[in-house]
Protein backbone atom coordinates (compact mmCIF):
# COMPACT_ATOMS: atom_id res chain seq x y z
CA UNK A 1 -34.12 3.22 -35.33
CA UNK A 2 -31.46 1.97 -32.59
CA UNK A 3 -28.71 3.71 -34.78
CA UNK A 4 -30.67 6.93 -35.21
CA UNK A 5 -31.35 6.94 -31.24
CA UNK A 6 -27.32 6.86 -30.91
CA UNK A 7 -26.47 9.38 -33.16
CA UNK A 8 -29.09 11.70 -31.51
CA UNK A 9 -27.58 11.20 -28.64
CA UNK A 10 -23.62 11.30 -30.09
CA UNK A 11 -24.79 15.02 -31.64
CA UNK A 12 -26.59 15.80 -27.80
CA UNK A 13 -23.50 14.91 -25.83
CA UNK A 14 -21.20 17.04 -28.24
CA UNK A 15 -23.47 19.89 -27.90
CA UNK A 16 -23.56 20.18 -24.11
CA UNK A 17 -20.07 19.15 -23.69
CA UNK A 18 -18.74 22.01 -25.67
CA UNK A 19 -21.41 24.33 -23.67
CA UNK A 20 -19.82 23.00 -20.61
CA UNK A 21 -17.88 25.69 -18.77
CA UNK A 22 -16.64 23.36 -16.38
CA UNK A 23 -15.80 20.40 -18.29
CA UNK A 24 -12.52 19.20 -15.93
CA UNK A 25 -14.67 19.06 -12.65
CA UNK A 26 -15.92 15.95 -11.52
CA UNK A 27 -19.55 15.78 -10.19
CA UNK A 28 -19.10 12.66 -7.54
CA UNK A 29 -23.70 11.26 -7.43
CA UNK A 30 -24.39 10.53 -4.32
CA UNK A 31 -27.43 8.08 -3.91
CA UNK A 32 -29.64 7.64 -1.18
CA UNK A 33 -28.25 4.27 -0.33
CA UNK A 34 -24.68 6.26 -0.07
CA UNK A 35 -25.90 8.60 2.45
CA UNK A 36 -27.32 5.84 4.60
CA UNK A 37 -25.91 5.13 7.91
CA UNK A 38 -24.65 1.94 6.81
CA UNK A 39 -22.87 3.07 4.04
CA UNK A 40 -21.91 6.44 5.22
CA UNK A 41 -18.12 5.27 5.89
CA UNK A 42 -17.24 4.04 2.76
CA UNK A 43 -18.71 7.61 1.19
CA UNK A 44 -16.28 9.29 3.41
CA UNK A 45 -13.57 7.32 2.70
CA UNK A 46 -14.13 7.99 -1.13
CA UNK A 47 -14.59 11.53 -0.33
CA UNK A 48 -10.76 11.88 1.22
CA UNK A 49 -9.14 9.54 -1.35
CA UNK A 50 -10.44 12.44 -3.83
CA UNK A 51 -8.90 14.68 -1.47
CA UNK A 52 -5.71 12.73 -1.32
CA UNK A 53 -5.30 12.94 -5.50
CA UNK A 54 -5.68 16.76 -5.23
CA UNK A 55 -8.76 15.92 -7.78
CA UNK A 56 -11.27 18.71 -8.16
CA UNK A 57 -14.81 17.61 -6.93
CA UNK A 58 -18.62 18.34 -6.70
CA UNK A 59 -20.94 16.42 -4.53
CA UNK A 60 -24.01 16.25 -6.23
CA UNK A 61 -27.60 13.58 -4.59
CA UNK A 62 -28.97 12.11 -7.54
CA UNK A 63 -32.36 13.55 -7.01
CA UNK A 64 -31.52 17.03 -7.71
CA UNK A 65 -30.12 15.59 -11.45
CA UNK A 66 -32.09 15.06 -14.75
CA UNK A 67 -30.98 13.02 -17.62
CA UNK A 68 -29.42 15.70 -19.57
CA UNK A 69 -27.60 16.46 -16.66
CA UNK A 70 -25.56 13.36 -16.78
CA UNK A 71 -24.90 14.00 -20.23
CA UNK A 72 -23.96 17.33 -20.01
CA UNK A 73 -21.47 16.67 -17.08
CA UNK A 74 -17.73 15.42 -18.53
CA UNK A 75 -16.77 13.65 -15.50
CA UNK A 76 -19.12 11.70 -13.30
CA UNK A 77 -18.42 9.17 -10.33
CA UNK A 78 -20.39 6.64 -8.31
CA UNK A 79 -19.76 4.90 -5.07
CA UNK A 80 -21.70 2.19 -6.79
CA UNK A 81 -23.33 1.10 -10.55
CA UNK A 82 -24.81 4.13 -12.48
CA UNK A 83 -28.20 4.56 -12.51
CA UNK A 84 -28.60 5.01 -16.02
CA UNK A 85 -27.99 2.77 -18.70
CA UNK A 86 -27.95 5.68 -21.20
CA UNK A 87 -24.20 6.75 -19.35
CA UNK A 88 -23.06 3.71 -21.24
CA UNK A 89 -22.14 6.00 -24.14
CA UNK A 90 -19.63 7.73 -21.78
CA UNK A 91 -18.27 4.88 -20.38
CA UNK A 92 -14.62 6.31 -20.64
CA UNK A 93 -15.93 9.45 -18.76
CA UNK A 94 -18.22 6.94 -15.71
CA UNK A 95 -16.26 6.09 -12.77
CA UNK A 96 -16.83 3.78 -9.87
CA UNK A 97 -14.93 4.50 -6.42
CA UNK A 98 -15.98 1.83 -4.24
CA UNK A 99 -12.90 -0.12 -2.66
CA UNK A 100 -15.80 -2.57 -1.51
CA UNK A 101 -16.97 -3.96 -4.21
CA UNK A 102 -14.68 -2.65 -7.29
CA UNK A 103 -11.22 -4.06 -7.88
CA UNK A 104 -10.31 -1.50 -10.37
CA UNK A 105 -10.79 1.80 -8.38
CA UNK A 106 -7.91 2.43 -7.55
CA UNK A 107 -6.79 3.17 -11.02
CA UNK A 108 -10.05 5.65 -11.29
CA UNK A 109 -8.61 8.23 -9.47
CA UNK A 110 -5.44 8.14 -11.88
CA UNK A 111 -7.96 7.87 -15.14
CA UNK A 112 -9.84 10.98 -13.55
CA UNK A 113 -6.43 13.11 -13.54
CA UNK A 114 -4.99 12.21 -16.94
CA UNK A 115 -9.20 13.17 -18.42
CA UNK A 116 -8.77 16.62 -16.15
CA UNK A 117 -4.97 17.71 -17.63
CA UNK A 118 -5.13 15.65 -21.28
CA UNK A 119 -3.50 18.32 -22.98
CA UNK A 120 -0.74 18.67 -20.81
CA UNK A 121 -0.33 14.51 -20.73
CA UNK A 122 -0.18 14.66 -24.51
CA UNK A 123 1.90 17.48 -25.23
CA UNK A 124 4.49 16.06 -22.83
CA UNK A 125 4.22 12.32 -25.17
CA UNK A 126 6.19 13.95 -27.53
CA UNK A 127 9.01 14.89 -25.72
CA UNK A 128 9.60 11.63 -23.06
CA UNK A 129 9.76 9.63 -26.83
CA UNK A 130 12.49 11.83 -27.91
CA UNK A 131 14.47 11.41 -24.54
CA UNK A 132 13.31 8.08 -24.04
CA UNK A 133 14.99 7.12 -28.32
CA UNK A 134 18.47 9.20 -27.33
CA UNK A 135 19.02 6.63 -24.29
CA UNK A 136 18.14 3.78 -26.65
CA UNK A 137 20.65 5.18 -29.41
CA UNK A 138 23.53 5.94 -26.38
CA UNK A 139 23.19 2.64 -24.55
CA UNK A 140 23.51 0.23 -27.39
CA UNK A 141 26.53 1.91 -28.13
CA UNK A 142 28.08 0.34 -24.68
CA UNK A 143 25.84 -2.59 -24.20
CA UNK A 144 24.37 -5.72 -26.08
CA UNK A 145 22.38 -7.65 -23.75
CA UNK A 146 19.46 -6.23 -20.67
CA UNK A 147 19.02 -7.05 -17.39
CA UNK A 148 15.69 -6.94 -16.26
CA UNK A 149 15.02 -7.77 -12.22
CA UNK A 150 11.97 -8.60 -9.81
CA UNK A 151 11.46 -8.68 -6.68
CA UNK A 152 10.72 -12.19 -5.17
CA UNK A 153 13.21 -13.97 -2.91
CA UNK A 154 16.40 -14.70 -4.92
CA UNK A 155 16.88 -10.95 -5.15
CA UNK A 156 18.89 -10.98 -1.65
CA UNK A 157 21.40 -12.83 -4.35
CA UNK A 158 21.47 -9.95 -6.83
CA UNK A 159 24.62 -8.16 -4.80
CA UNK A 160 27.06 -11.48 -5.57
CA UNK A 161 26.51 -10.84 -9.50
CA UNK A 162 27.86 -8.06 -11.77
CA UNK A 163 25.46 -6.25 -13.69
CA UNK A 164 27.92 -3.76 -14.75
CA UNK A 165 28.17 -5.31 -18.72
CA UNK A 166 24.59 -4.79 -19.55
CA UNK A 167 21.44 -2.22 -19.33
CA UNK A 168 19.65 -2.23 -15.94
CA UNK A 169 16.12 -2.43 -15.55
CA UNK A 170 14.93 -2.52 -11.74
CA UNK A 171 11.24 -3.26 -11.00
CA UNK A 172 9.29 -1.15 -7.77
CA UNK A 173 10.07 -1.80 -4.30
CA UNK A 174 13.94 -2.33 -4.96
CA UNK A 175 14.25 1.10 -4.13
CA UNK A 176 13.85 -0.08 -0.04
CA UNK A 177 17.13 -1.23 -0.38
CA UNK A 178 19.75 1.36 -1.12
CA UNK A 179 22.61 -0.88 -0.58
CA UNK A 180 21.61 -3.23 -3.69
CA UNK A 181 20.39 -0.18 -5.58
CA UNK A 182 24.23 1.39 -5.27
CA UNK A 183 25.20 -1.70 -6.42
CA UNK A 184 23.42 -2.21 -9.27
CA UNK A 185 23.10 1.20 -10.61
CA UNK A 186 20.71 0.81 -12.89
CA UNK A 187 19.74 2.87 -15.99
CA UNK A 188 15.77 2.56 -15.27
CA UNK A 189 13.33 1.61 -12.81
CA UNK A 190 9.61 1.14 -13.34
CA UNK A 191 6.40 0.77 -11.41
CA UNK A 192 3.18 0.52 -12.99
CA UNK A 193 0.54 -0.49 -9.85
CA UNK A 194 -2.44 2.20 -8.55
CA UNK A 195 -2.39 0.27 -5.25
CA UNK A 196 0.79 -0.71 -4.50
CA UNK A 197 3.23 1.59 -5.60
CA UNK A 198 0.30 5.13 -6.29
CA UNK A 199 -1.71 4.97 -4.10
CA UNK A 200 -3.19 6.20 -0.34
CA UNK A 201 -1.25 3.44 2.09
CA UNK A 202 1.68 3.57 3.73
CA UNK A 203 3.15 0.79 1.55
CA UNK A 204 2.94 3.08 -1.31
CA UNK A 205 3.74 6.43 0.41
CA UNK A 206 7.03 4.52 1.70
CA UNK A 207 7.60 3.09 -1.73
CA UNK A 208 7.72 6.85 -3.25
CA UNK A 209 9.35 8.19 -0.60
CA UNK A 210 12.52 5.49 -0.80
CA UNK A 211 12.03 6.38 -4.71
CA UNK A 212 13.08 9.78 -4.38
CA UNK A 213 15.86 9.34 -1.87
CA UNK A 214 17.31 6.22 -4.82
CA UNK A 215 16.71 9.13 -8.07
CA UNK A 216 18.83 11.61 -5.91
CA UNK A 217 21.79 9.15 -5.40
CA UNK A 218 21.97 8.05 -9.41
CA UNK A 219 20.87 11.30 -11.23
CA UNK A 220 21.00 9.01 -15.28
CA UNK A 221 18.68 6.67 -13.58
CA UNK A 222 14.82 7.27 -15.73
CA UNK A 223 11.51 5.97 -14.05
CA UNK A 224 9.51 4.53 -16.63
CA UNK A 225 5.38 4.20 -15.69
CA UNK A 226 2.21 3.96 -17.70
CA UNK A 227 1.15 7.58 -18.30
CA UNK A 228 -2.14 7.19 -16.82
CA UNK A 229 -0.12 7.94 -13.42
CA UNK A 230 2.11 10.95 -14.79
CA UNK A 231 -0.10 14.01 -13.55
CA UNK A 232 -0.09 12.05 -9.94
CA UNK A 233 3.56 11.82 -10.18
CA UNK A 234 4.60 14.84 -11.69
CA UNK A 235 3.31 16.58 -8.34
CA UNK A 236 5.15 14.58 -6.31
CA UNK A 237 8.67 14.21 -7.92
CA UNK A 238 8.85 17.39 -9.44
CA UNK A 239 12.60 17.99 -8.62
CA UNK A 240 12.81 14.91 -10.95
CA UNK A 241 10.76 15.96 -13.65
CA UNK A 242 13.22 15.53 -16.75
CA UNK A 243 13.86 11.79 -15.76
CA UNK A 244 9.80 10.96 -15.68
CA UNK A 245 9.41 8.71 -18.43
CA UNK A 246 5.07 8.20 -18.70
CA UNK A 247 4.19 5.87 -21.64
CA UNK A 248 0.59 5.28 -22.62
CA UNK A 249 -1.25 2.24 -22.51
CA UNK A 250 -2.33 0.28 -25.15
CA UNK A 251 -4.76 -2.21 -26.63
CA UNK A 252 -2.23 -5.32 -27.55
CA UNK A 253 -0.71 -8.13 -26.04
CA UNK A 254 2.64 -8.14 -27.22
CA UNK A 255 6.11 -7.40 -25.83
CA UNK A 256 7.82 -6.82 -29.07
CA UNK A 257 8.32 -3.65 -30.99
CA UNK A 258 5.13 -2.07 -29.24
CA UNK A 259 7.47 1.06 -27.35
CA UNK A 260 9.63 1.38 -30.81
CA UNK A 261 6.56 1.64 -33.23
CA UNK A 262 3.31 2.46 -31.20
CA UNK A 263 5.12 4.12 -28.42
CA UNK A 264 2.33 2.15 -26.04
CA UNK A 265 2.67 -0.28 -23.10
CA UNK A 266 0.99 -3.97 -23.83
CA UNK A 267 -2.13 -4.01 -22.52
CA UNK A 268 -1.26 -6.28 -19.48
CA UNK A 269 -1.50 -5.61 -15.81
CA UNK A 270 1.46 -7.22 -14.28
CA UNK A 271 4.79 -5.35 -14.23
CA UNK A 272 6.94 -8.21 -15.98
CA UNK A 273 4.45 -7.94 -19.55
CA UNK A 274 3.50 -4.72 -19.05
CA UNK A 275 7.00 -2.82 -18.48
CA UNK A 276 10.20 -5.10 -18.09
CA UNK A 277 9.93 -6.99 -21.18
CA UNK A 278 8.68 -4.46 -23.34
CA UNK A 279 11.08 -1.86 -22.13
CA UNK A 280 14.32 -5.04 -22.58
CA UNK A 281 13.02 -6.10 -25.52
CA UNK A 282 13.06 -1.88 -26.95
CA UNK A 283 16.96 -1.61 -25.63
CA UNK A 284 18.46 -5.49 -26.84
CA UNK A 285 17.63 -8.56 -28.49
CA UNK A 286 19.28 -10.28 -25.67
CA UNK A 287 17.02 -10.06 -22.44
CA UNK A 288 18.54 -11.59 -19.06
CA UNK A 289 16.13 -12.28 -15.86
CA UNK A 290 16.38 -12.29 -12.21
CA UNK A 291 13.70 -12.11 -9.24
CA UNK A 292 11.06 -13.99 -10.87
CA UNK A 293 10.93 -16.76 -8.39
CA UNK A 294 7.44 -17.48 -9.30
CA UNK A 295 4.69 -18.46 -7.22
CA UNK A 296 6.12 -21.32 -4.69
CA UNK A 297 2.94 -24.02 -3.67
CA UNK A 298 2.78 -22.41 0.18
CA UNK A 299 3.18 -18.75 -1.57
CA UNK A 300 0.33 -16.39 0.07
CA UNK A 301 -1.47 -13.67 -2.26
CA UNK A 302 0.37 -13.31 -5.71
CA UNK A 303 3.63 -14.34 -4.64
CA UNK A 304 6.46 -14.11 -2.23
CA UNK A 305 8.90 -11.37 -2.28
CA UNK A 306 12.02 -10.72 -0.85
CA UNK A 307 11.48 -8.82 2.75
CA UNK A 308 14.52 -7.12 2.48
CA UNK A 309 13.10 -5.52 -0.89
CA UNK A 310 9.54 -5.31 -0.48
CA UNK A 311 7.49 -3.81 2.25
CA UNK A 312 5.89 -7.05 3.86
CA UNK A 313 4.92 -5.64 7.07
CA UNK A 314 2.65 -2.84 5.43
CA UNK A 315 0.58 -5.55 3.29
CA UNK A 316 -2.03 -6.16 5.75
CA UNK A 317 -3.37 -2.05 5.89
CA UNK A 318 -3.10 -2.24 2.09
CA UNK A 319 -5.71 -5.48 1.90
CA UNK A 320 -7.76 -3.15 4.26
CA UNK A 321 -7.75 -0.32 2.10
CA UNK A 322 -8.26 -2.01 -1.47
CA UNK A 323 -10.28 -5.30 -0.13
CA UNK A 324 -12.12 -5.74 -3.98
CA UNK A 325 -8.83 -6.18 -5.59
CA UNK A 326 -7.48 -8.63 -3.72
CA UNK A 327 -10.86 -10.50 -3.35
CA UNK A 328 -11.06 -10.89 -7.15
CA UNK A 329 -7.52 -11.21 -8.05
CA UNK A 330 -6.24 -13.36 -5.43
CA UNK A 331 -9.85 -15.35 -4.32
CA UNK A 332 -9.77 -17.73 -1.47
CA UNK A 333 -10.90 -20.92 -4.07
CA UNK A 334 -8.24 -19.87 -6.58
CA UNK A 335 -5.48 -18.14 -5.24
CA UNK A 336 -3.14 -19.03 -8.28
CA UNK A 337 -5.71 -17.52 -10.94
CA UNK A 338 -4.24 -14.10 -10.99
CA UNK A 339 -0.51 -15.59 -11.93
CA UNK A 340 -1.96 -18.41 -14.55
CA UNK A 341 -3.45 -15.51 -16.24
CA UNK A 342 -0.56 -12.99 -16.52
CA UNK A 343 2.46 -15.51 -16.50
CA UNK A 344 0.80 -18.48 -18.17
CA UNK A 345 -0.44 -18.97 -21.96
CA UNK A 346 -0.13 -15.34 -22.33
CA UNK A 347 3.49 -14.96 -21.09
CA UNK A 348 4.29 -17.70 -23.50
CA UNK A 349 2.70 -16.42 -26.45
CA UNK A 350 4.33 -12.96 -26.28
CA UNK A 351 7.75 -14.42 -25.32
CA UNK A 352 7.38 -16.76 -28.45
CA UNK A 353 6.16 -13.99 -30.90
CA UNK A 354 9.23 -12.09 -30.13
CA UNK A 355 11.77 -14.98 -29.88
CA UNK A 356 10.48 -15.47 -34.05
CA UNK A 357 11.64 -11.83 -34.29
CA UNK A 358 15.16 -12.27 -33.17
CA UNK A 359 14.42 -11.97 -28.95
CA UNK A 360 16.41 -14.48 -26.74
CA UNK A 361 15.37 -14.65 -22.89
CA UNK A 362 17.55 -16.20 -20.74
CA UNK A 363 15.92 -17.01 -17.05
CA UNK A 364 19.31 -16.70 -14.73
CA UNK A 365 17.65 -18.85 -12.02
CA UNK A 366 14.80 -21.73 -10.76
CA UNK A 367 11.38 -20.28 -10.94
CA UNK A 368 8.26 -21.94 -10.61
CA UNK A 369 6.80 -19.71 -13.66
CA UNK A 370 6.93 -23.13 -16.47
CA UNK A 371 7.08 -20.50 -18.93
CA UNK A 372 10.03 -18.57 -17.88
CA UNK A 373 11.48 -21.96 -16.47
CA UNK A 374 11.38 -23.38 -19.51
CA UNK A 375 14.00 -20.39 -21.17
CA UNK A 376 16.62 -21.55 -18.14
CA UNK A 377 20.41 -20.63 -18.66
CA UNK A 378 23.44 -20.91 -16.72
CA UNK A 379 25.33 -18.86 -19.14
CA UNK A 380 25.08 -14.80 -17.77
């Protein structure tokens, strides 16, 4: 009976979303609770950060929906839980938008774009692989070994080392420092964060902004991103269009041979698993690391960067904006819990599974990550 109640509703959902004339809009529910006094700021500020993302909106109160509206409707948003359980079945379709109480809404506005211009994402897949394979092929032509940098302190070091005999991967807010940038030159940058480097504050606004002044001074140099953020971007650095390099995310935790044969990102949230190492391990076998410092023992939130790379005094409106996110991934009991999760067992297991595949890491300096600690070298 349960499985005959599903496929009822599988066969009513495909009927009314193919009799949907305005399938890309999203209808935003507004509850009574969101219209209340107390709540009324939050709803506004949802309201512009639609705005802000240029994504195409209807405000709808619950009261004036039935049922087979919300299964009719594509795309639907709440400031807060559904009030269905039936909108289970579209769970890929559901979104919640409140910074208060969900750590994962930033990415919903992102998730929201790439549903309203799929096509577009996916016919542009097929072309970043090609461009993204004709580096690969040109590059190990000149080079045998990667580079891959962070951010935290012992970047201020990174201009007293040559990087010029291997491929240069750059992480995010390196781009606030032109002078090491120059230096460096590398071949690709990445960024992969909703909050931090895609999102409404002036951390991120300042982050794209230096960005495009660092892609105009190296025109070879690619930006490589999940793909979930491409129609975003594509708006915004449109005079560097052909150098966009969106990959999509996907469902495995590994680092190794994921871009060459899946053509996905792990799925991992921290810019290290999720980008660097994939994208080293897809260019060389030999993979060479700097700016992962680690988290120190008087370290505040994740970890500490270097100030002359990262944008330290624009944190604070950032944990304003986005308070869920750092409440569950950084929470006062357990500040560590975020970095034990993403650089601990995990970390290890991927670096081991592609260390039995031929993969050597080489960690180029003390960090208080065990794991990466642990694959120490003097030897550049």
């Amino acid at each position: 009976m349960k499985n005959f109640i599903k496929s009822l509703l599988r066969i009513a959902r495909f009927r009314t979303f193919n009799q949907t004339k305005n399938q890309q809009s999203l209808k935003l529910v507004l509850t009574d609770l969101d219209k209340a006094e107390a709540n009324v700021e939050t709803t506004d500020a949802i309201i512009e950060r639609l705005k802000f993302f240029e994504i195409a909106f209807e405000v709808v109160g619950d009261s004036d929906l039935t049922l087979a509206d919300y299964l009719n409707y594509k795309l639907i948003a709440f400031i807060n839980k559904p009030p269905h359980r039936l909108l289970r079945f579209k769970y890929k379709h559901v979104f919640i938008l409140n910074h208060q109480t969900n750590y994962d809404e930033g990415w919903e506005y992102h998730r929201i774009l790439t549903l309203q211009n799929e096509t577009e994402i996916l016919l542009n897949r097929v072309k970043v692989r090609k461009v993204l394979e004709k580096r690969k092929d040109d590059l190990r032509l000149k080079f045998s070994k990667a580079y891959i940098l962070g951010t935290g302190p012992s970047l201020e070091k990174a201009d007293t080392i040559d990087w010029s005999d291997g491929i240069r991967i750059v992480s995010n807010t390196i781009v606030k420092d032109a002078s090491l940038w120059r230096h460096i030159q590398p071949h690709f940058i990445v960024a992969g964060d909703a909050i931090y480097h895609f999102g409404i504050s002036d951390f991120a606004i300042s982050f794209r902004k230096d960005l495009q002044k660092r892609l105009s001074e190296t025109t070879d140099t690619l930006f490589v991103f999940p793909e979930i953020h491409y129609k975003f971007l594509l708006k915004e650095f449109s005079d560097f269009h052909d150098r966009l390099i969106p990959i999509p995310m996907g469902s495995v935790k590994t680092v190794f041979n994921v871009i060459e044969t899946k053509f996905e990102l792990p799925e991992m949230g921290n810019v290290l698993n999720l980008l660097l190492l994939p994208l080293a391990c897809y260019f060389s076998n030999n993979v060479f690391l700097w700016g992962f410092d680690g988290r120190s023992p008087d370290a505040k939130l994740f970890w500490t960067n270097s100030d002359k790379q990262f944008y330290t005094d624009l944190v604070p409106q950032l944990k304003t904006l986005h308070p869920a996110f750092f409440e569950f991934l950084v929470p006062a009991n357990n500040p560590a819990q975020y970095v034990n999760n993403v650089h601990g067992d995990v970390l290890e297991m991927m670096l081991k599974e592609a260390e039995d595949n031929g993969k050597k890491f080489n960690m180029m300096h003390f960090s208080y990550t065990k794991v990466l600690m642990d694959r120490y070298s003097e030897t550049k």
